[in-house]
N, C-alpha and C. Protein backbone atom coordinates (compact mmCIF):
# COMPACT_ATOMS: atom_id res chain seq x y z
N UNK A 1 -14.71 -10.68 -2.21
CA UNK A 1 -13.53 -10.02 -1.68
C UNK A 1 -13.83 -8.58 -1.28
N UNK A 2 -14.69 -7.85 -2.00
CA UNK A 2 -15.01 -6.59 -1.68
C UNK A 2 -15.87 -6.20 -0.40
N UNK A 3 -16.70 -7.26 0.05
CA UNK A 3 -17.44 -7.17 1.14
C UNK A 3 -16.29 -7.49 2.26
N UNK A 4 -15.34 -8.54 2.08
CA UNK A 4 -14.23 -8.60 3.39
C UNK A 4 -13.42 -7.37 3.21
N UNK A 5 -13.20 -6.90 1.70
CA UNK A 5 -12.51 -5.38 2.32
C UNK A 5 -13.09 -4.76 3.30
N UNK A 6 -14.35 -4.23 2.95
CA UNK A 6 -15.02 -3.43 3.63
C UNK A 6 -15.22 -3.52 4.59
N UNK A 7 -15.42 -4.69 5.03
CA UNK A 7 -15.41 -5.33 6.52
C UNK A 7 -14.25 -5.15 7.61
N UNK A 8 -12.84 -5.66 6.99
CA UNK A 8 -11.77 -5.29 7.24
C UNK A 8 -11.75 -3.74 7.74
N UNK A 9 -11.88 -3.11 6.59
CA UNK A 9 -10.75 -1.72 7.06
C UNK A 9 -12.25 -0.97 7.82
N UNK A 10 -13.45 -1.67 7.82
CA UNK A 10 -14.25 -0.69 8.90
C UNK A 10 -14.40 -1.13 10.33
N UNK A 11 -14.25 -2.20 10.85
CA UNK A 11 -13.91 -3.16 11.55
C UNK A 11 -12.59 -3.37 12.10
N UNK A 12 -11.90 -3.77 11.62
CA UNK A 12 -9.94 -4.07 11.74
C UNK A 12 -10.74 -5.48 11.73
N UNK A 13 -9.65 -6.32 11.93
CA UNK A 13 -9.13 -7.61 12.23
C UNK A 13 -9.64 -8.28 12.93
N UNK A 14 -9.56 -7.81 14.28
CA UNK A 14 -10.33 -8.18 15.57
C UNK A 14 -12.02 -7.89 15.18
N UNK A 15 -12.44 -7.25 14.75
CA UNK A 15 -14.05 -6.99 14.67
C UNK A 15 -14.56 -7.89 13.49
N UNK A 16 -13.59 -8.27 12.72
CA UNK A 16 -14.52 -8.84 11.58
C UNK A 16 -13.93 -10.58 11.65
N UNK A 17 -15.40 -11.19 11.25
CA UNK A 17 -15.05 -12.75 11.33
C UNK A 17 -15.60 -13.32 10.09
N UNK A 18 -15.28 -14.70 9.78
CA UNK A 18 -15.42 -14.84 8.46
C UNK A 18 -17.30 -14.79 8.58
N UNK A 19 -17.86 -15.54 9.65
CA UNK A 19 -19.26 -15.58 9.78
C UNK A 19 -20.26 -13.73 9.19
N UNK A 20 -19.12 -12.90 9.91
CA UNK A 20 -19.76 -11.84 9.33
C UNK A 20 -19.32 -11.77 7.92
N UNK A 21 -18.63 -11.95 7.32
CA UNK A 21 -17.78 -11.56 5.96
C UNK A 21 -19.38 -12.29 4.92
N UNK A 22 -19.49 -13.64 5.39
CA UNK A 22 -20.34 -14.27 4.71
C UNK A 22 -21.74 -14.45 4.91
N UNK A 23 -22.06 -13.51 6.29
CA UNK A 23 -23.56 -12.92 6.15
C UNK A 23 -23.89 -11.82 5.25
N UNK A 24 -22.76 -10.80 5.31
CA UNK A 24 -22.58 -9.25 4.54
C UNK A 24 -22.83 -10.01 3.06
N UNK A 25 -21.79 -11.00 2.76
CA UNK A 25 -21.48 -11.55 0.98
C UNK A 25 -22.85 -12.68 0.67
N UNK A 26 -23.67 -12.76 1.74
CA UNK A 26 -24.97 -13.29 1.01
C UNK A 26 -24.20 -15.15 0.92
N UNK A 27 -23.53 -15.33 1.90
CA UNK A 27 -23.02 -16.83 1.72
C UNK A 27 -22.62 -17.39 2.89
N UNK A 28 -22.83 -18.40 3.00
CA UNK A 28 -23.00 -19.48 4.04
C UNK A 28 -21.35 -19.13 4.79
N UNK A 29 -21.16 -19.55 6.28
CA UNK A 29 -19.63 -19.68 6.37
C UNK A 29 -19.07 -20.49 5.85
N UNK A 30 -19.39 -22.09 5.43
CA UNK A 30 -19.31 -22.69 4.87
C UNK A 30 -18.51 -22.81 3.50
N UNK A 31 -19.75 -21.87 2.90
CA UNK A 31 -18.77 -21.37 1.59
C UNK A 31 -17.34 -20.39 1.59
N UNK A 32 -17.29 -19.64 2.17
CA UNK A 32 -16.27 -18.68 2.85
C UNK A 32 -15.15 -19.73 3.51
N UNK A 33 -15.41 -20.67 3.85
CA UNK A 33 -14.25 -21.33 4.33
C UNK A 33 -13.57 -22.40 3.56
N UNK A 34 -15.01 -22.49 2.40
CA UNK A 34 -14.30 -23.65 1.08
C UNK A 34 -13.13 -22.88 0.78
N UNK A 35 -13.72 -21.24 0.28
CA UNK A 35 -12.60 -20.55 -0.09
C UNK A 35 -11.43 -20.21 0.45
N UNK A 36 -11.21 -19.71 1.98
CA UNK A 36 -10.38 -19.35 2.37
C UNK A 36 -10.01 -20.62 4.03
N UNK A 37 -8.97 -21.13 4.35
CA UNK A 37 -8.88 -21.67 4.95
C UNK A 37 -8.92 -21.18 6.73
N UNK A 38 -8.94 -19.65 7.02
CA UNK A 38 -9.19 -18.98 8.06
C UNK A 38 -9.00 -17.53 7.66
N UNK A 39 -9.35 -16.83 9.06
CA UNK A 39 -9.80 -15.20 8.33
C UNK A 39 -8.47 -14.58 8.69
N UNK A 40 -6.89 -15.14 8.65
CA UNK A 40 -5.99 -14.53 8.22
C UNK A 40 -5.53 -14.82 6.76
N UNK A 41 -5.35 -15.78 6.14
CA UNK A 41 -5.53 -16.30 5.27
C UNK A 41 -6.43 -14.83 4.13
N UNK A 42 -7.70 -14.76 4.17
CA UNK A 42 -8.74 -14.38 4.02
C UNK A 42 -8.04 -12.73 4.14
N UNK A 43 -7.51 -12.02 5.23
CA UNK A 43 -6.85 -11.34 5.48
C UNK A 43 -5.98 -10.40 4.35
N UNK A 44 -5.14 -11.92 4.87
CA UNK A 44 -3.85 -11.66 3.75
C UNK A 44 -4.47 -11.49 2.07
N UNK A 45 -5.19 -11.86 1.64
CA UNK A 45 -5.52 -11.78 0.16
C UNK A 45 -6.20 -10.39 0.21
N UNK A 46 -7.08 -9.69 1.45
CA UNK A 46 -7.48 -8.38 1.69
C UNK A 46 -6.11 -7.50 0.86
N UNK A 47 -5.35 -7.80 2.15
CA UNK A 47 -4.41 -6.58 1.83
C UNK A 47 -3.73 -6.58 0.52
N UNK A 48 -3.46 -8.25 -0.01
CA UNK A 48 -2.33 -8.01 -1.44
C UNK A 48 -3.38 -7.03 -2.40
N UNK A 49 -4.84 -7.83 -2.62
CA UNK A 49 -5.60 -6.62 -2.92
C UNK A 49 -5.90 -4.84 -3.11
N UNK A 50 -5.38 -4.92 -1.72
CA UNK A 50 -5.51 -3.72 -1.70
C UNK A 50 -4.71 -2.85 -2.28
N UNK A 51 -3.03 -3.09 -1.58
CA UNK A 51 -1.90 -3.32 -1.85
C UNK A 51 -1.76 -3.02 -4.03
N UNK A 52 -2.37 -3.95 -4.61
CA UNK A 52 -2.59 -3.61 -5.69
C UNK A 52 -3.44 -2.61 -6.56
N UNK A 53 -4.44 -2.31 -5.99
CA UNK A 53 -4.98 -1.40 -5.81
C UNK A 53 -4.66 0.17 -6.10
N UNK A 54 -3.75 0.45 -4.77
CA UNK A 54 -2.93 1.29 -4.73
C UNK A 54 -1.94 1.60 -5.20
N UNK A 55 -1.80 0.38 -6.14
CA UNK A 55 -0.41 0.41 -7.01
C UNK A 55 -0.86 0.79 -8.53
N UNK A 56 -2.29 0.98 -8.50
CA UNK A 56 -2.75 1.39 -10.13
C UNK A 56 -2.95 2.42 -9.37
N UNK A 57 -3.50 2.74 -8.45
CA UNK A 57 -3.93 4.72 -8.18
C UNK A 57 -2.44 5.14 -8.48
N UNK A 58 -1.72 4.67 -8.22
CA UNK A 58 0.07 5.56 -8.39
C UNK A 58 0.43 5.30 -9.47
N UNK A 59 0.10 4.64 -10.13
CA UNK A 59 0.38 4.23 -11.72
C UNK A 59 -0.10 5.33 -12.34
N UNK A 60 -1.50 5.83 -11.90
CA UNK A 60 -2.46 6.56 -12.80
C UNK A 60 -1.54 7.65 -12.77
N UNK A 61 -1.43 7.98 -11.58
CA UNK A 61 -1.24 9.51 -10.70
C UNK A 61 -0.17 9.74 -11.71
N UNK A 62 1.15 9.07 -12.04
CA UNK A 62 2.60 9.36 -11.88
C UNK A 62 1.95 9.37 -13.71
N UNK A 63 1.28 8.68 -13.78
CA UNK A 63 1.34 8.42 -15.76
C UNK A 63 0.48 9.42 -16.46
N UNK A 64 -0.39 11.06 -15.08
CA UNK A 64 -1.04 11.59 -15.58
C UNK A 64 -0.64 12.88 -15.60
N UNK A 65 0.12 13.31 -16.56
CA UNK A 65 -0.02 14.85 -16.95
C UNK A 65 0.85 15.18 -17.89
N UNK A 66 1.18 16.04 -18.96
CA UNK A 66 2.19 16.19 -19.39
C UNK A 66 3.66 16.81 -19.16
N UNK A 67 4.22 16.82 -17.96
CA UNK A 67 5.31 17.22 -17.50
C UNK A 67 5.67 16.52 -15.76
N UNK A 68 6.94 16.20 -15.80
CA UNK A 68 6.96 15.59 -14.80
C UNK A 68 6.67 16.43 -13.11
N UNK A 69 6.31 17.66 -13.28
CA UNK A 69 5.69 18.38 -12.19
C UNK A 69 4.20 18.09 -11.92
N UNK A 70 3.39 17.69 -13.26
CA UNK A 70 1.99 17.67 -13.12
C UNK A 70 1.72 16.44 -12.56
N UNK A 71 2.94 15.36 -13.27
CA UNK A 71 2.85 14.14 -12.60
C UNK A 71 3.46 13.75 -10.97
N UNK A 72 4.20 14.63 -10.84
CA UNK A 72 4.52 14.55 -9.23
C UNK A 72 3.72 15.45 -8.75
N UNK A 73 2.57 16.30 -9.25
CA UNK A 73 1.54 16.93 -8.72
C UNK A 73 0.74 15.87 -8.34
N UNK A 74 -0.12 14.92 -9.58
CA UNK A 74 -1.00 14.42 -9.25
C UNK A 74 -0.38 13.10 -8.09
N UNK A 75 0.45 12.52 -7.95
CA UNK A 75 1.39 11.66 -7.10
C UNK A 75 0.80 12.48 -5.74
N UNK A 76 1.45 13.61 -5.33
CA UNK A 76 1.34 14.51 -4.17
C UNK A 76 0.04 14.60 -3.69
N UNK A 77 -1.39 14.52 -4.42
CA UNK A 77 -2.86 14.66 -4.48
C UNK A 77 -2.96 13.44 -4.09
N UNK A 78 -2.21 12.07 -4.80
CA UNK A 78 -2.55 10.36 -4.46
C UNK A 78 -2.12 10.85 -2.71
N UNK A 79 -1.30 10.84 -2.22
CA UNK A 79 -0.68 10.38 -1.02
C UNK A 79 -1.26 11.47 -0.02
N UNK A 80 -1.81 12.99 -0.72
CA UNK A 80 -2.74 13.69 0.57
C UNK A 80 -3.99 12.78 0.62
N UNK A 81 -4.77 12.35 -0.43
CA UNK A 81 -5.44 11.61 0.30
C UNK A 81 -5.84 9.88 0.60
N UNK A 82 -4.66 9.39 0.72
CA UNK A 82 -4.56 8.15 0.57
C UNK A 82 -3.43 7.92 2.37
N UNK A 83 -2.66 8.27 1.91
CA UNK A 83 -1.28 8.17 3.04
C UNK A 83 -2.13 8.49 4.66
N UNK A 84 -2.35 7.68 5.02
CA UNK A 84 -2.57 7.79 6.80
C UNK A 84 -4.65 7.28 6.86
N UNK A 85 -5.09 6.40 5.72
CA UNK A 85 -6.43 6.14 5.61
C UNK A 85 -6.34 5.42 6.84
N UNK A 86 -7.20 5.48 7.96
CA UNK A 86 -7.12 5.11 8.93
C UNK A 86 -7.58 3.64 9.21
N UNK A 87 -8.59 3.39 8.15
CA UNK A 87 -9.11 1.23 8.18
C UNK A 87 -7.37 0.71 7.49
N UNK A 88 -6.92 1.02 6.40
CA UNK A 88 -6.32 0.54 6.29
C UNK A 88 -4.42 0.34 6.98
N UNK A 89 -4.13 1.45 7.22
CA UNK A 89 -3.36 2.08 8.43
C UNK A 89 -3.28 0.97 9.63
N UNK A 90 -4.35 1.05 10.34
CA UNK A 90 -5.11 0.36 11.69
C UNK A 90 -5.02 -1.55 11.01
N UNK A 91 -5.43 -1.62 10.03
CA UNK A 91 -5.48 -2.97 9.71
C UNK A 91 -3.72 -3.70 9.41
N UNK A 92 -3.23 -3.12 8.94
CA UNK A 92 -1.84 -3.25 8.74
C UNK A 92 -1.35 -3.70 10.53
N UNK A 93 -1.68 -2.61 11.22
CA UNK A 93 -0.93 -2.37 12.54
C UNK A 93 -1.45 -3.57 12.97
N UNK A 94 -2.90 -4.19 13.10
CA UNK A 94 -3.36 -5.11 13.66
C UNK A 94 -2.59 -6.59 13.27
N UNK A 95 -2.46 -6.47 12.11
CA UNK A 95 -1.75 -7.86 11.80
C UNK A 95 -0.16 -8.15 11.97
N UNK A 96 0.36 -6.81 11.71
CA UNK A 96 1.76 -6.77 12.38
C UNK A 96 2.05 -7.37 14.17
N UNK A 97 0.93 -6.62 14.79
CA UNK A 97 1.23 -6.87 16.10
C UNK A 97 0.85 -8.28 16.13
N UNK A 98 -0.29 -9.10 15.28
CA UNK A 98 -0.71 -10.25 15.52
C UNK A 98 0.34 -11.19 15.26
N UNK A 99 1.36 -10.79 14.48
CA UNK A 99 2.73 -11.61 13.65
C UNK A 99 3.91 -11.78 14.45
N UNK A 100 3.74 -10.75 16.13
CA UNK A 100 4.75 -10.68 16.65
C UNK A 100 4.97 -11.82 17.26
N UNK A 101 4.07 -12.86 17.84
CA UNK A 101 4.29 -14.04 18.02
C UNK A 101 3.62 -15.32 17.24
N UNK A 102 3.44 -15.12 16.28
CA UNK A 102 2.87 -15.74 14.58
C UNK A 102 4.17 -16.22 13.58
N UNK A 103 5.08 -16.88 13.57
CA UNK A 103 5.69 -16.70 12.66
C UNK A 103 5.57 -17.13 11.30
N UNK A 104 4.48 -17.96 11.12
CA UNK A 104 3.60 -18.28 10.07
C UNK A 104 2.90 -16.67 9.32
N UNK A 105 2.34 -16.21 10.63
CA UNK A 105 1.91 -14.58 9.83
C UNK A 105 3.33 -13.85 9.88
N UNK A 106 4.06 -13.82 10.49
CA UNK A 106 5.57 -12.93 10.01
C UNK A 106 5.97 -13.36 8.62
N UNK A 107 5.89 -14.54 8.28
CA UNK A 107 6.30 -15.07 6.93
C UNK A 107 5.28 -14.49 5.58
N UNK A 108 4.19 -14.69 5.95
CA UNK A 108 2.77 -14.07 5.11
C UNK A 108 3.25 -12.75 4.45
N UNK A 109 3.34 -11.54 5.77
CA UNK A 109 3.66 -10.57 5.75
C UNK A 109 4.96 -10.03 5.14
N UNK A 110 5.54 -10.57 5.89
CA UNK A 110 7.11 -10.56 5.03
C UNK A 110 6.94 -10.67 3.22
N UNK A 111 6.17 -11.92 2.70
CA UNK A 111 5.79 -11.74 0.97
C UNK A 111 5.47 -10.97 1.29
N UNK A 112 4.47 -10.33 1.50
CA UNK A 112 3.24 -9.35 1.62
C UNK A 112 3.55 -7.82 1.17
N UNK A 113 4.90 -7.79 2.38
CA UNK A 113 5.68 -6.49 1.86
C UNK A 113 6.42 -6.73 0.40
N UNK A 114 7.06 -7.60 0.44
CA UNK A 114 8.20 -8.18 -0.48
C UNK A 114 7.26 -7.61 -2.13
N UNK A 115 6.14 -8.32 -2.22
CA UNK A 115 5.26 -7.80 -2.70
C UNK A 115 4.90 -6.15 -3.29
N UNK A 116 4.64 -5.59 -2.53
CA UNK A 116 4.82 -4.18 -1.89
C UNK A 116 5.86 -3.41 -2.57
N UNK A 117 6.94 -4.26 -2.58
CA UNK A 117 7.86 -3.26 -2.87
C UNK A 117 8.38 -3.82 -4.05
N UNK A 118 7.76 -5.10 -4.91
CA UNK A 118 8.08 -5.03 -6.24
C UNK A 118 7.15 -3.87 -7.08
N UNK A 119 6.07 -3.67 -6.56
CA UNK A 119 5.19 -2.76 -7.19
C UNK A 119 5.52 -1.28 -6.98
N UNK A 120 6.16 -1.31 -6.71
CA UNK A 120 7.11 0.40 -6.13
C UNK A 120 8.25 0.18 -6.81
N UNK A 121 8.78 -0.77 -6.86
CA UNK A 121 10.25 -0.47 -7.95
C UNK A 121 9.73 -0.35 -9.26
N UNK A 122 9.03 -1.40 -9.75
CA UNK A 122 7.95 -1.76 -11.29
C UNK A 122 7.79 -0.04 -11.14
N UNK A 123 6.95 0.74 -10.70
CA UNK A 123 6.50 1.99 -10.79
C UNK A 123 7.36 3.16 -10.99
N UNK A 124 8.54 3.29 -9.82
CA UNK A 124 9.64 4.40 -9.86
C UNK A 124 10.60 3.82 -11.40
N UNK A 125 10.37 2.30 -11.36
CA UNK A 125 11.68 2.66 -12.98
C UNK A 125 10.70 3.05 -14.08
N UNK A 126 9.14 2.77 -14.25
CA UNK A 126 8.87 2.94 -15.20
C UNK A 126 8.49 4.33 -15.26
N UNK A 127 8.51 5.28 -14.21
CA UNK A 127 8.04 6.32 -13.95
C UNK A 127 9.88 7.17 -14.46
N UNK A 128 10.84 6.75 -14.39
CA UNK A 128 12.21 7.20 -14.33
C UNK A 128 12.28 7.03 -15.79
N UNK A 129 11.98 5.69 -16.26
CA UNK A 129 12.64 5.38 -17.80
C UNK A 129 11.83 6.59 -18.32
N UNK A 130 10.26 6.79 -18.27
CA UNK A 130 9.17 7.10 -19.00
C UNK A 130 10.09 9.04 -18.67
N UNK A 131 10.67 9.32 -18.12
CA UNK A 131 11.29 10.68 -17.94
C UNK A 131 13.05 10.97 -18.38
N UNK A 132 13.44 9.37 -18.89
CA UNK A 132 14.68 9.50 -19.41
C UNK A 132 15.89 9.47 -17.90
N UNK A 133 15.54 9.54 -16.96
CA UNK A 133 16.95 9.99 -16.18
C UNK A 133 17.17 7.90 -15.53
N UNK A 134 18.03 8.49 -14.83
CA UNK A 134 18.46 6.99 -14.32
C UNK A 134 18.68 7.84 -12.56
N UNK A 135 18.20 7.23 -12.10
CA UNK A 135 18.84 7.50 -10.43
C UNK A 135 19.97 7.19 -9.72
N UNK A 136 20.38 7.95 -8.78
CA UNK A 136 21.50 7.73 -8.58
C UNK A 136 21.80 6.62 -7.75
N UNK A 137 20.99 6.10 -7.24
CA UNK A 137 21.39 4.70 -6.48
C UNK A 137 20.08 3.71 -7.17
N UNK A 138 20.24 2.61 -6.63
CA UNK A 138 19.39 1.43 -7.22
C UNK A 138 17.77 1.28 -7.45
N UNK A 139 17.44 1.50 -8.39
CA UNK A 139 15.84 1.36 -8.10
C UNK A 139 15.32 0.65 -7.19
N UNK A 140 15.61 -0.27 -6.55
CA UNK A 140 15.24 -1.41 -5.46
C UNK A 140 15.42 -0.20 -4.14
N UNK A 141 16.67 0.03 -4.01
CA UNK A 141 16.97 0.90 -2.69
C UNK A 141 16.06 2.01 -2.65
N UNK A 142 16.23 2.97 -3.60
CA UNK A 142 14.96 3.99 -3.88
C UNK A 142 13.78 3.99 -3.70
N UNK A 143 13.50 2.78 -4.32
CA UNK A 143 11.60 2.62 -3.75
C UNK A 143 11.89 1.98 -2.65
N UNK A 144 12.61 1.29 -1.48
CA UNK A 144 12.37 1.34 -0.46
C UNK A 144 12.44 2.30 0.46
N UNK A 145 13.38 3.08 0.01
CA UNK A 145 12.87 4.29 0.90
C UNK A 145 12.05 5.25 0.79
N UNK A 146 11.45 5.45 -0.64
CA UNK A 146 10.16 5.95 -0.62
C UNK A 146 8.62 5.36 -0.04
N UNK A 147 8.84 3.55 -0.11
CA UNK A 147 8.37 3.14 0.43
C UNK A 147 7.62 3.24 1.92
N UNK A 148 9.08 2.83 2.42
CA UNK A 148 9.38 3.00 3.75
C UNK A 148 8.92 4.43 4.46
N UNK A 149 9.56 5.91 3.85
CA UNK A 149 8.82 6.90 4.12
C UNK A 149 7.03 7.16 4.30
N UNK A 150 6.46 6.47 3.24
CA UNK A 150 5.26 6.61 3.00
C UNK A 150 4.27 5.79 3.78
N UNK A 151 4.78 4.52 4.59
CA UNK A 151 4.15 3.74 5.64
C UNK A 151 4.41 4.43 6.98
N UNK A 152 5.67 5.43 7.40
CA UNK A 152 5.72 5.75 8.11
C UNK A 152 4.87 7.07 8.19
N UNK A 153 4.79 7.73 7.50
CA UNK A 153 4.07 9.07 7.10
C UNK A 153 2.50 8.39 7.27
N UNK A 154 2.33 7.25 6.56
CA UNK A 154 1.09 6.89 6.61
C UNK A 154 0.41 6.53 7.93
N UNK A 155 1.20 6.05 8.73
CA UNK A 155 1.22 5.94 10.27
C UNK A 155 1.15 7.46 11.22
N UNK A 156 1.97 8.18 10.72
CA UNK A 156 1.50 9.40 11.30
C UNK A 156 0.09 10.53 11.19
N UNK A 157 0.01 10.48 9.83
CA UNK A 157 -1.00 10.85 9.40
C UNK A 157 -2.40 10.01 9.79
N UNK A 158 -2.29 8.55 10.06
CA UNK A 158 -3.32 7.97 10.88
C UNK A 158 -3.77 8.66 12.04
N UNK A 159 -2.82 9.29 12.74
CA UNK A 159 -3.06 9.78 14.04
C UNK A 159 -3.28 11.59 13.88
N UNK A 160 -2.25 12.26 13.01
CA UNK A 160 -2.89 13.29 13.07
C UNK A 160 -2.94 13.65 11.73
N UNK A 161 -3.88 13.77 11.14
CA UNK A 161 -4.01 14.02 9.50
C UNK A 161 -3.39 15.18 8.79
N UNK A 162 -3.32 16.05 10.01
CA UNK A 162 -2.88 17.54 9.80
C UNK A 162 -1.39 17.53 8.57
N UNK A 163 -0.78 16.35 9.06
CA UNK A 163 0.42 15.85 8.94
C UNK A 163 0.57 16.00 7.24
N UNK A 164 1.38 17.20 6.46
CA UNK A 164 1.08 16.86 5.23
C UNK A 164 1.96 15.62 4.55
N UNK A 165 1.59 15.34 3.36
CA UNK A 165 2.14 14.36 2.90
C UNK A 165 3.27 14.55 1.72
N UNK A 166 3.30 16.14 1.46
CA UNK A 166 3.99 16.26 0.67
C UNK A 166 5.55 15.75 0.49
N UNK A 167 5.90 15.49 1.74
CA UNK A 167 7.35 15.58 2.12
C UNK A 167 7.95 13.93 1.10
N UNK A 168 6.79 13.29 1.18
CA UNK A 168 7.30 12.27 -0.01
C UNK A 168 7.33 12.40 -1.44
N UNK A 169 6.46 13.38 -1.58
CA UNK A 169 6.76 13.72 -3.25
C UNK A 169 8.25 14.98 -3.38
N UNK A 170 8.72 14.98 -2.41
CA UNK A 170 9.73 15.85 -2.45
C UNK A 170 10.76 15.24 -2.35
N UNK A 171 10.70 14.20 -1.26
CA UNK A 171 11.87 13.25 -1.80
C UNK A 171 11.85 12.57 -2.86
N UNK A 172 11.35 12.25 -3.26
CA UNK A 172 11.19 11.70 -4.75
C UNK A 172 11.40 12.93 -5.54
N UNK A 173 11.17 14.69 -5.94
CA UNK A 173 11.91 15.43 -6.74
C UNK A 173 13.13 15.68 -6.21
N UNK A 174 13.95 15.23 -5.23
CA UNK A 174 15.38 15.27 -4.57
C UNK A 174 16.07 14.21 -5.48
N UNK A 175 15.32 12.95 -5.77
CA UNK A 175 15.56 11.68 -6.26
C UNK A 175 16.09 12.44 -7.48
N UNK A 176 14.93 12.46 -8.34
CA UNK A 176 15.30 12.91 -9.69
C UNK A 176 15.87 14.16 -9.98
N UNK A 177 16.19 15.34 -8.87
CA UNK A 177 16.79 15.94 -9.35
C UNK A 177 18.70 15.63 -9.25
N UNK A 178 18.90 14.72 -8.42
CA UNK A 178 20.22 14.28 -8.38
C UNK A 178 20.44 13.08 -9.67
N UNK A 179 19.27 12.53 -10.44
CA UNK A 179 19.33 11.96 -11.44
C UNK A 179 20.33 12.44 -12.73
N UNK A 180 20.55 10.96 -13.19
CA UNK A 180 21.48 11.54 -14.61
C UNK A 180 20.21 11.45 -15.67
N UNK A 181 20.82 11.90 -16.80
CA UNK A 181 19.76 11.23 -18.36
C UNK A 181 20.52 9.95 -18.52
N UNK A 182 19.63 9.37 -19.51
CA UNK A 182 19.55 8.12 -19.65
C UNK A 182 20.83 8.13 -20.84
């Protein structure tokens, strides 16, 4: 799986095939196709991967410091350099556009996010409980729009990096500062 990451986000979609995935991984296509039934397929397990991934770097980030500034510090440090990585950014975009007439990959994707954004609610409540407050609207709604902010930010920042990223750790101290205690 680590050699099709790599392949993936240095490549995109279009550049990488399973034949390369399983020359790079030292294995036949053969074997690569016992495993995966085609290289969206193959794809899709890239990104939930990844996807998870990124859901322990924000775990770490938010669960590391002793005050909730150090921890929306280190959060703010995750997303300057994470938010707008350009393989993975670019790889997203590639399969989206590939889904526009896919509805088999619209469906993929669709978990994919769905996905996505259980690991962002899991995170903001345990990141909320672990600080005592409760938010003022739904944890579900909340991490989607932090969500949502942070793919779009991440999209911008693909293109010009300059772009800081702070503006999501600020909505998120907007979040909790309109928060009640628990």
């Amino acid at each position: 799986m680590s050699t099709a990451r790599d392949l993936f986000l240095a490549d995109g979609y279009a550049g990488t095939s399973l034949e390369k995935v399983a020359d790079a991984a030292g294995y036949s296509k053969g074997a690569v196709y016992s495993n995966f039934k085609n290289k969206k397929e193959l794809c899709l397990e890239v990104l939930g991967l990844i996807h998870a991934t990124k859901g322990a770097e924000i775990a770490a980030a938010l669960g590391h410091g002793d005050t909730a500034e150090d921890r929306l510090g280190a959060f703010e440090s995750w997303a300057e350099n994470t938010l707008g990585d350009v393989g993975w950014t670019m790889l997203e975009f590639e399969l989206i556009v590939l889904s526009r007439h896919d509805p088999e990959l619209r469906e993929a994707l669709t978990a994919t996010l769905g996905a996505a954004r259980d690991i962002a609610v899991n995170l903001l409540t345990s990141f909320t409980e672990s600080l005592g407050v409760t938010l003022p609207m739904p944890a579900e709604d909340a991490a989607s729009s932090i969500l949502g902010l942070g793919v779009g930010l991440g999209i911008q920042r693909a293109i010009d990096p300059t772009i800081s990223a702070r503006v999501v750790t600020d909505s998120l101290r907007v979040l909790l500062a309109t928060s009640s205690p628990m």
